[in-house]
C-alpha atoms as a PDB file:
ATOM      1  CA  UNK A   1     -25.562 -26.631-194.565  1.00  0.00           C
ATOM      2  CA  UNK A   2     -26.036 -30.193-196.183  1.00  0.00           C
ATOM      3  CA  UNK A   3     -23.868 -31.551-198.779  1.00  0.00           C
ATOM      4  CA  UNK A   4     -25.224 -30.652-202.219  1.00  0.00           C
ATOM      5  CA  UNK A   5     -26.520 -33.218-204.710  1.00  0.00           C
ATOM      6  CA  UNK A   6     -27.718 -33.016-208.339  1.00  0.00           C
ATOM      7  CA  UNK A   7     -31.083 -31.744-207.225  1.00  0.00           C
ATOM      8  CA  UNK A   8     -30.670 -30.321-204.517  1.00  0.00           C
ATOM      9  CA  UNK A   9     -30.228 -32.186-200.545  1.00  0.00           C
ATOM     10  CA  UNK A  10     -27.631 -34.586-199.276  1.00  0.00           C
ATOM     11  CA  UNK A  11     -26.472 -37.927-201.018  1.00  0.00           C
ATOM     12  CA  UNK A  12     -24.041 -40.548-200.824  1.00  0.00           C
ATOM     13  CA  UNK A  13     -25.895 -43.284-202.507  1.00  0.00           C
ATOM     14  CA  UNK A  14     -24.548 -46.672-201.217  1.00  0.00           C
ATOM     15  CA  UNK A  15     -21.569 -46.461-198.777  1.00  0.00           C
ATOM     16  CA  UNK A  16     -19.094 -48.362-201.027  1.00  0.00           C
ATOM     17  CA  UNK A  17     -19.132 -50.544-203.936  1.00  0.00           C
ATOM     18  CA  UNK A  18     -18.697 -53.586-202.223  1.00  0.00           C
ATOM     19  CA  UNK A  19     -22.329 -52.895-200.609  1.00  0.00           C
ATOM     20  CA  UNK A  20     -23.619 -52.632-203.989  1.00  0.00           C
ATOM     21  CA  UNK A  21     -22.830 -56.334-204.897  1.00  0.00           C
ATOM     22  CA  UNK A  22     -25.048 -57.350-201.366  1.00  0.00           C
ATOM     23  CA  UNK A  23     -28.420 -57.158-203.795  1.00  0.00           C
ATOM     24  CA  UNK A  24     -31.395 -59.649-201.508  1.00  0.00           C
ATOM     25  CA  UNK A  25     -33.865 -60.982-204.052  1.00  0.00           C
ATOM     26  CA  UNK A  26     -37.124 -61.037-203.358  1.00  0.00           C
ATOM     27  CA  UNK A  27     -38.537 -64.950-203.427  1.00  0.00           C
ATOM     28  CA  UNK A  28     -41.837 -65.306-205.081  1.00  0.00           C
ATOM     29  CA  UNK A  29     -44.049 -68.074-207.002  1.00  0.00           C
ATOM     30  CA  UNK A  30     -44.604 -66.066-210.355  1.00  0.00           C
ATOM     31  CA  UNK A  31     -42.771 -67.331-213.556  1.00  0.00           C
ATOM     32  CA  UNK A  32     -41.317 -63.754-213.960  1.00  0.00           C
ATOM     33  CA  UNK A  33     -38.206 -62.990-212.112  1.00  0.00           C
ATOM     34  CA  UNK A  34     -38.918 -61.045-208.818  1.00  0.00           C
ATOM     35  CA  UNK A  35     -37.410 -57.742-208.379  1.00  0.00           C
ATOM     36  CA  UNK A  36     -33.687 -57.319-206.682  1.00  0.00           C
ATOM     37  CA  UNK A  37     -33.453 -54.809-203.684  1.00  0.00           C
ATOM     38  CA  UNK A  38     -29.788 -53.151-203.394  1.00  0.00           C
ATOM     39  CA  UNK A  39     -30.028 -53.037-199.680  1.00  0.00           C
ATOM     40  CA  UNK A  40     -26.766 -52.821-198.239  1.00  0.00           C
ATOM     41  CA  UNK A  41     -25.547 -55.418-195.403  1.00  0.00           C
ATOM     42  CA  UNK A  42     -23.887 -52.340-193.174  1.00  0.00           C
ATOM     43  CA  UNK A  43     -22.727 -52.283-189.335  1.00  0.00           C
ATOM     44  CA  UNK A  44     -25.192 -51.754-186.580  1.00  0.00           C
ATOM     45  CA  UNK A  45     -25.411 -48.011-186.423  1.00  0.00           C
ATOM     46  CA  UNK A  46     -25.225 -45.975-182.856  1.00  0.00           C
ATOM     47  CA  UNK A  47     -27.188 -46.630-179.873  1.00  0.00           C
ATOM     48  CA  UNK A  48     -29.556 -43.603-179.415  1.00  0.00           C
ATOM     49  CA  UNK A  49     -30.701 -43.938-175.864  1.00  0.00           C
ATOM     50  CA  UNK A  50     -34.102 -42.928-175.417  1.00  0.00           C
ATOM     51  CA  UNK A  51     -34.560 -38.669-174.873  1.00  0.00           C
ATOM     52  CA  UNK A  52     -30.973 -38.497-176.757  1.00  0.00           C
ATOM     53  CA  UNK A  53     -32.909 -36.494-179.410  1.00  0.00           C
ATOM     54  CA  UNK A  54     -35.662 -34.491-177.949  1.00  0.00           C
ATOM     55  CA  UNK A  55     -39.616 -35.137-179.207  1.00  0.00           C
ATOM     56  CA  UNK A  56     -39.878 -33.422-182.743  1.00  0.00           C
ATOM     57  CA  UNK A  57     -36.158 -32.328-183.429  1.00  0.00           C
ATOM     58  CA  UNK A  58     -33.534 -34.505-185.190  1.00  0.00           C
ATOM     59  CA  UNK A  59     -30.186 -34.611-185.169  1.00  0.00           C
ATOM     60  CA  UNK A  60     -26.809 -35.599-187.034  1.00  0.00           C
ATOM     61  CA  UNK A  61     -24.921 -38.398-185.487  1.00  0.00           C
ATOM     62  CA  UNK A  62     -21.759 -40.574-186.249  1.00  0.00           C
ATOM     63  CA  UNK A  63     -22.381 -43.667-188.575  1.00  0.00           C
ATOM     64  CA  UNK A  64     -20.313 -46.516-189.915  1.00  0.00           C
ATOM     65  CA  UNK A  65     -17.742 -45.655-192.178  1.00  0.00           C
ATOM     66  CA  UNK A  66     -17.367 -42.201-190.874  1.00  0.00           C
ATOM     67  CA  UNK A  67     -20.622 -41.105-192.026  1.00  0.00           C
ATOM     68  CA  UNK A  68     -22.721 -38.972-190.909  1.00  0.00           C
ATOM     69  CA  UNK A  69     -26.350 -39.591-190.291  1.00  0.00           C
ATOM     70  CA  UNK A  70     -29.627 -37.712-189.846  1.00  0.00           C
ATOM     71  CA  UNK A  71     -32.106 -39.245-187.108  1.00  0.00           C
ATOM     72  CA  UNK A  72     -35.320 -37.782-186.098  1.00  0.00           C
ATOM     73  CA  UNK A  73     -37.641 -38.140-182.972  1.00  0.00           C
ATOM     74  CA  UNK A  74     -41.065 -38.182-184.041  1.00  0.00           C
ATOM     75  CA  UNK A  75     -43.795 -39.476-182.019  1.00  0.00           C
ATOM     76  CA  UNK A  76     -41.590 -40.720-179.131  1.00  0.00           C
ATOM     77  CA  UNK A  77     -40.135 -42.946-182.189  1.00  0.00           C
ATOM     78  CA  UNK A  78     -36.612 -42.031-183.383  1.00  0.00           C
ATOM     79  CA  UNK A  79     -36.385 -42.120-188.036  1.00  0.00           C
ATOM     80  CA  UNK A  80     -33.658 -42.460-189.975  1.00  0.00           C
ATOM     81  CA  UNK A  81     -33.788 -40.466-193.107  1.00  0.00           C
ATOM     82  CA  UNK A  82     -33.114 -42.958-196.014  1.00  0.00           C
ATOM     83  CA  UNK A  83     -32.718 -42.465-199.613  1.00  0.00           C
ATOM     84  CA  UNK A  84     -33.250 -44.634-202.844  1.00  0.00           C
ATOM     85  CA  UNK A  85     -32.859 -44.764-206.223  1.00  0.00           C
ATOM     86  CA  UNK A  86     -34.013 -46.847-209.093  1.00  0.00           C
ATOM     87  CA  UNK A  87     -31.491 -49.344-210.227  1.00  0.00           C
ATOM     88  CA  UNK A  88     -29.980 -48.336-213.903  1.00  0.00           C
ATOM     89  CA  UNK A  89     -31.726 -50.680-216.045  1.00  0.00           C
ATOM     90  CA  UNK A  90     -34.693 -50.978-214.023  1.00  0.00           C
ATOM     91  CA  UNK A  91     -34.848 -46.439-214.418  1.00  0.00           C
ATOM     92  CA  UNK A  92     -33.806 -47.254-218.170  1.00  0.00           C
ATOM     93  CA  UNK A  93     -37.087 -49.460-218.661  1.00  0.00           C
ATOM     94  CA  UNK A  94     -39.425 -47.501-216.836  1.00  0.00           C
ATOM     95  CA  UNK A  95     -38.257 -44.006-218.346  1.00  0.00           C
ATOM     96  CA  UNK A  96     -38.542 -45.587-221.726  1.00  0.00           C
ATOM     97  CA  UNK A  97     -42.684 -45.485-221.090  1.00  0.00           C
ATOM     98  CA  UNK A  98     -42.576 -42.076-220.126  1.00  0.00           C
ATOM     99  CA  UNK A  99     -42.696 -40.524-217.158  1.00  0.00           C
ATOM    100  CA  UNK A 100     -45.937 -41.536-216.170  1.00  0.00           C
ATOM    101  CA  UNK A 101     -44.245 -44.856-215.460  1.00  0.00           C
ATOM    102  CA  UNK A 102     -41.253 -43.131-213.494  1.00  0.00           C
ATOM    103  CA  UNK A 103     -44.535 -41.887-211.504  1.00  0.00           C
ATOM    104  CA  UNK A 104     -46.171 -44.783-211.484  1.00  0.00           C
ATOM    105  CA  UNK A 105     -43.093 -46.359-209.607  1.00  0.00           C
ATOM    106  CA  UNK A 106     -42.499 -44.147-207.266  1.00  0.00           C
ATOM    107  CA  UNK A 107     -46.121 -44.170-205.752  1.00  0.00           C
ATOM    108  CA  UNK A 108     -45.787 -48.223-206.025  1.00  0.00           C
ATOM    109  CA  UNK A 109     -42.452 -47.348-203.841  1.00  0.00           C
ATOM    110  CA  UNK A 110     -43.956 -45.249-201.327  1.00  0.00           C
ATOM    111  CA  UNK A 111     -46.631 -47.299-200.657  1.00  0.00           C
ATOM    112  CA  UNK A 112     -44.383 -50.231-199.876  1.00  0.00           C
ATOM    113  CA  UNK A 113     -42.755 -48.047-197.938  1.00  0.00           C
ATOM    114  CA  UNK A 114     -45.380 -46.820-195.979  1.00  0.00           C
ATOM    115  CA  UNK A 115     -46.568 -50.394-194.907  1.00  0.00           C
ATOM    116  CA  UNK A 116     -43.428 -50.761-193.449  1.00  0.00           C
ATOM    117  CA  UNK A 117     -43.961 -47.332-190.643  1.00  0.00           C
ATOM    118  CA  UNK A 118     -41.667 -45.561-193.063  1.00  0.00           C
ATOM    119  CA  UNK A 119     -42.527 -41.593-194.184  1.00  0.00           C
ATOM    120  CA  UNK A 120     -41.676 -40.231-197.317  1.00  0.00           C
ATOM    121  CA  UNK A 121     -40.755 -37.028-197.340  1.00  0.00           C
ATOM    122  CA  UNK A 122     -39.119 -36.366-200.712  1.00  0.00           C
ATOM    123  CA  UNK A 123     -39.133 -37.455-204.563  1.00  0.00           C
ATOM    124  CA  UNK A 124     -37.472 -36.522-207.627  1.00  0.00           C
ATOM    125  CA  UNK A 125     -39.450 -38.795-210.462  1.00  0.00           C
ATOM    126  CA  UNK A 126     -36.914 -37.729-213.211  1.00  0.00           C
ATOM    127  CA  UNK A 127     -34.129 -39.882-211.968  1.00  0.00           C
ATOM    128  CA  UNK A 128     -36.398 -42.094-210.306  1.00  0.00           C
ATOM    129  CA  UNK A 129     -34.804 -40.581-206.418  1.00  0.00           C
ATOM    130  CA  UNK A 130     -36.750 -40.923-202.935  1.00  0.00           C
ATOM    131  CA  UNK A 131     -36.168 -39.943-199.646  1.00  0.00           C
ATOM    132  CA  UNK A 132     -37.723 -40.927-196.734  1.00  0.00           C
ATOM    133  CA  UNK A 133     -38.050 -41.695-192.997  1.00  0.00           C
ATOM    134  CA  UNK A 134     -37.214 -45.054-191.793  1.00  0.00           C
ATOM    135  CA  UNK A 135     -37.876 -46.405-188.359  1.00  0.00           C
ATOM    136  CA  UNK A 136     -34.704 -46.729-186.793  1.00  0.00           C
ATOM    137  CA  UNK A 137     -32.656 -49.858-185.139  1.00  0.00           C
ATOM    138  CA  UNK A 138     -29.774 -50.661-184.646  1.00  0.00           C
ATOM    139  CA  UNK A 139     -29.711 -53.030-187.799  1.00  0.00           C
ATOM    140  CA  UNK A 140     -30.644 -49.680-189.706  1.00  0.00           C
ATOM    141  CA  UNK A 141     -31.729 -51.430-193.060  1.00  0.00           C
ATOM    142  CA  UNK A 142     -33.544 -54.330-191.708  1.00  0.00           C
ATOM    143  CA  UNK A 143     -37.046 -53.066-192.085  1.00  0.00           C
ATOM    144  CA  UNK A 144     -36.575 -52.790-195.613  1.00  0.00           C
ATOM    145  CA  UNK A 145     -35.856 -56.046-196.083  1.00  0.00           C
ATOM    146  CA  UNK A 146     -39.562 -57.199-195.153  1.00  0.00           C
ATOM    147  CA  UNK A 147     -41.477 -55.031-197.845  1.00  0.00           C
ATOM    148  CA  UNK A 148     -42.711 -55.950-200.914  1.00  0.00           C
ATOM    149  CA  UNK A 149     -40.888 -53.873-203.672  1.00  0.00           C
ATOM    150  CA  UNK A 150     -42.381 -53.990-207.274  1.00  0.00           C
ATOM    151  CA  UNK A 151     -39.011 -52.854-208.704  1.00  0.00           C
ATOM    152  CA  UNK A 152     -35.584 -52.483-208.591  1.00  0.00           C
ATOM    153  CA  UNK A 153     -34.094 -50.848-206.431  1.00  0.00           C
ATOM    154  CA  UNK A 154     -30.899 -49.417-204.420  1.00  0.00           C
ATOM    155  CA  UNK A 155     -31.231 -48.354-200.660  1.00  0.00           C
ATOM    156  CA  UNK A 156     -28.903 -46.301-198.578  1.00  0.00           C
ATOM    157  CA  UNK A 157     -28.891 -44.333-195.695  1.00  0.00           C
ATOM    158  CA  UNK A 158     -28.309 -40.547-196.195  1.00  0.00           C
ATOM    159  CA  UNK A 159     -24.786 -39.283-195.668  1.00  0.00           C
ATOM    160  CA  UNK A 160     -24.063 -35.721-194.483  1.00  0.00           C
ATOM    161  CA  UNK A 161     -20.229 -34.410-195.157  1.00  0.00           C
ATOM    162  CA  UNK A 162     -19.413 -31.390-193.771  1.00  0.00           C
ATOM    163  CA  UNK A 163     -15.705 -30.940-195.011  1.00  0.00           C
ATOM    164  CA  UNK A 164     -15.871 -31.210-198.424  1.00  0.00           C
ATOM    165  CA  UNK A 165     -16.504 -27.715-199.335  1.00  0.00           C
ATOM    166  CA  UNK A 166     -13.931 -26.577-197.108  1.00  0.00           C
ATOM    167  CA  UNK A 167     -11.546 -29.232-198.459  1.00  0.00           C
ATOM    168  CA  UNK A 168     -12.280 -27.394-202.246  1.00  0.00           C
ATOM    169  CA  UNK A 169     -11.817 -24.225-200.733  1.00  0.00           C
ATOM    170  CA  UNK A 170      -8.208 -26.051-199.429  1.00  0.00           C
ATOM    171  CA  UNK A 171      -6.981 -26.191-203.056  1.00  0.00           C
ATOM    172  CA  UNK A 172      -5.744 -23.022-204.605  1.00  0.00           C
ATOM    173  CA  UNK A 173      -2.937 -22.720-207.647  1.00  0.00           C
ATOM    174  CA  UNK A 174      -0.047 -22.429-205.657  1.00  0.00           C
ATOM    175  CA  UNK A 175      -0.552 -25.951-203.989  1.00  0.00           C
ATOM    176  CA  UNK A 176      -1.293 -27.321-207.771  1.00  0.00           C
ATOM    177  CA  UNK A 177       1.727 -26.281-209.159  1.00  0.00           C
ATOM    178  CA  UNK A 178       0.669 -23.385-211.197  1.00  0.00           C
ATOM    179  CA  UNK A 179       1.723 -19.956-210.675  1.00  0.00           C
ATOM    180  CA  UNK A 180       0.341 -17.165-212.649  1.00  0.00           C
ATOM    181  CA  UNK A 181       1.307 -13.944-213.628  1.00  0.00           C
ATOM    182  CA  UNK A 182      -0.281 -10.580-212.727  1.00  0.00           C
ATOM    183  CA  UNK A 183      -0.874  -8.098-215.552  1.00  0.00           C
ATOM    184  CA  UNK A 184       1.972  -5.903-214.533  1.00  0.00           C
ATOM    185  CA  UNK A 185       4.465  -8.496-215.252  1.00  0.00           C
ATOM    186  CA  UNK A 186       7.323  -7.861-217.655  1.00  0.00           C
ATOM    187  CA  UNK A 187       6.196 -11.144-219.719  1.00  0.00           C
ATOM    188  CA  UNK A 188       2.347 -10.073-220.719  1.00  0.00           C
ATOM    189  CA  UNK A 189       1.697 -13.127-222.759  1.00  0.00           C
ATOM    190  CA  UNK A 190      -0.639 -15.363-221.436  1.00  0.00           C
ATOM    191  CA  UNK A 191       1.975 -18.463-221.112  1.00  0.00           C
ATOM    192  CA  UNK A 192       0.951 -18.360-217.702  1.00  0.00           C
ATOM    193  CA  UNK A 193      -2.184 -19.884-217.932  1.00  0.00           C
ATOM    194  CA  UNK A 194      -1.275 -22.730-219.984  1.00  0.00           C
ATOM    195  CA  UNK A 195      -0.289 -26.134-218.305  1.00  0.00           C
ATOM    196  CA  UNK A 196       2.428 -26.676-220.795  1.00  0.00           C
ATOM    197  CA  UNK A 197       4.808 -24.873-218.226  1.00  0.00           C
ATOM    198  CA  UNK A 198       3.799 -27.659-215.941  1.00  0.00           C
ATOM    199  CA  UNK A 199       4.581 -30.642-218.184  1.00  0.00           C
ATOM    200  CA  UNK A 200       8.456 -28.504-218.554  1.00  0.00           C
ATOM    201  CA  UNK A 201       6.991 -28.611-222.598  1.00  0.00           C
ATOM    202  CA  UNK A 202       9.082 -25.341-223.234  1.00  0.00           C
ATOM    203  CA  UNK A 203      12.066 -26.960-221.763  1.00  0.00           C
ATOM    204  CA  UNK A 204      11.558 -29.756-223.657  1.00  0.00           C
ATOM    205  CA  UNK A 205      11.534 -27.767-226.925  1.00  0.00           C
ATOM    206  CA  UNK A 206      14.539 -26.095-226.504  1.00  0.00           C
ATOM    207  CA  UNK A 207      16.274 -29.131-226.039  1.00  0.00           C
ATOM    208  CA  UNK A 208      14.699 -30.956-229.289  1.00  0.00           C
ATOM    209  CA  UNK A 209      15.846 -27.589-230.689  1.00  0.00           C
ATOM    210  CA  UNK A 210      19.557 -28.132-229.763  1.00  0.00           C
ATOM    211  CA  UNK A 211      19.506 -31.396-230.455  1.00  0.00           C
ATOM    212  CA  UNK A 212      17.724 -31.204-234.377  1.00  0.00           C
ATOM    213  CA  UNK A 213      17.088 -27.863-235.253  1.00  0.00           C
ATOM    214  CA  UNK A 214      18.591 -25.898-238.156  1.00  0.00           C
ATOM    215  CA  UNK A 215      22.292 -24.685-237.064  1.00  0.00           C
ATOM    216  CA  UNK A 216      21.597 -21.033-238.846  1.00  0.00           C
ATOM    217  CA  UNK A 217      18.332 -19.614-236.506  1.00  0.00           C
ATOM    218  CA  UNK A 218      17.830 -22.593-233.992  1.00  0.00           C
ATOM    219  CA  UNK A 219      14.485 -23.358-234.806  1.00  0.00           C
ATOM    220  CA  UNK A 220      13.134 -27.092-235.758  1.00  0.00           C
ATOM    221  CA  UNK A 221      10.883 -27.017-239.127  1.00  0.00           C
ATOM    222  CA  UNK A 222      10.057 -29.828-242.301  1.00  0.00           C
ATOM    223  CA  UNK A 223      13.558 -30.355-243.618  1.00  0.00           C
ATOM    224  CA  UNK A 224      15.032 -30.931-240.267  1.00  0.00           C
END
């Protein structure tokens, strides 16, 4: 089981946020400014020997940063599965012409892609998301960098993690610091659920009550 996103697979756009400030800008002769690629400047990934994944399977191997990666053998040629997405103000602009220009992108995206040996294999026009297959080296980003993008956008490989549920499941009240009370208690109020026991806010009040309250019932109010 992958790691869930928004709609549905696997993502960890863009390893860190230091990769995000290694944008490459695409050098052109028109007066308009060219488009910037987010393609991140990572470490060389594994070496995959050749027959280390067998013809038409894939498989999940270790990648910078701890990651996790998804490679596939197709053809006798080993993919790595790659996702995108379309940089804020670049999705902001398009979406504002409908989503016939979100389309529009996408399938100006893909075909840049494609020129490059790369396979789509999944798109989610709404928030302007791809995923696809990218031809694997060792330099796993490289190939991007020769295509001819129309718009801007942010590159990263995908990132399986396979301990985060469990790491949720980890987390239970007890190791929070709250401890509720079953029905049968003596104190059936539902104080127990309330964080203020946390925060020692009771204590607290009893103490401002002490130290200000009226000397007859104990209890702070307007005139004290």
């Amino acid at each position: 089981m992958t790691k869930p996103f928004a709609f549905g697979r696997s993502l960890s756009l863009l390893f860190t946020t230091a990769a995000l400030a290694s944008l490459i800008g695409c050098s052109g002769h028109s007066s308009a400014p060219a488009p910037q690629t987010g393609i991140p400047n990572l470490p060389l990934g594994p070496d995959l020997p050749a027959g280390s994944i067998p013809l038409g399977q894939d498989k999940f191997v270790q990648g910078p940063y701890d990651s996790t990666l998804r490679v596939a053998n197709t053809a006798d040629h080993y993919y790595l599965e790659v996702e995108s997405v379309l940089s804020p103000s670049e999705f902001s602009k398009l979406r504002a012409g409908g989503s016939r220009r979100l389309d529009a992108s996408l399938a100006e995206t893909k075909a840049s892609l494609k020129a490059i040996g790369a396979i789509p294999t999944a798109e989610y026009s709404a928030v302007g998301y791809l995923k696809f297959w990218l031809p694997y080296q060792r330099d796993m980003l490289a190939a991007l960098k020769t295509a001819n993008f129309t718009h801007e956008i942010y590159f990263s490989p995908s990132h399986y993690d396979f301990t985060s549920l469990k790491q949720a499941k980890a987390f239970n009240a007890e190791t929070l610091g709250f401890s509720l009370k079953s029905a049968a208690s003596s104190d059936p109020s539902t104080d127990a659920y309330s964080g203020l026991s946390v925060i020692h806010a009771p204590d607290f009040v009893k103490m401002a009550e002490l130290a200000i309250g009226d000397p007859v019932n104990g209890k702070v109010n307007g005139s004290s």
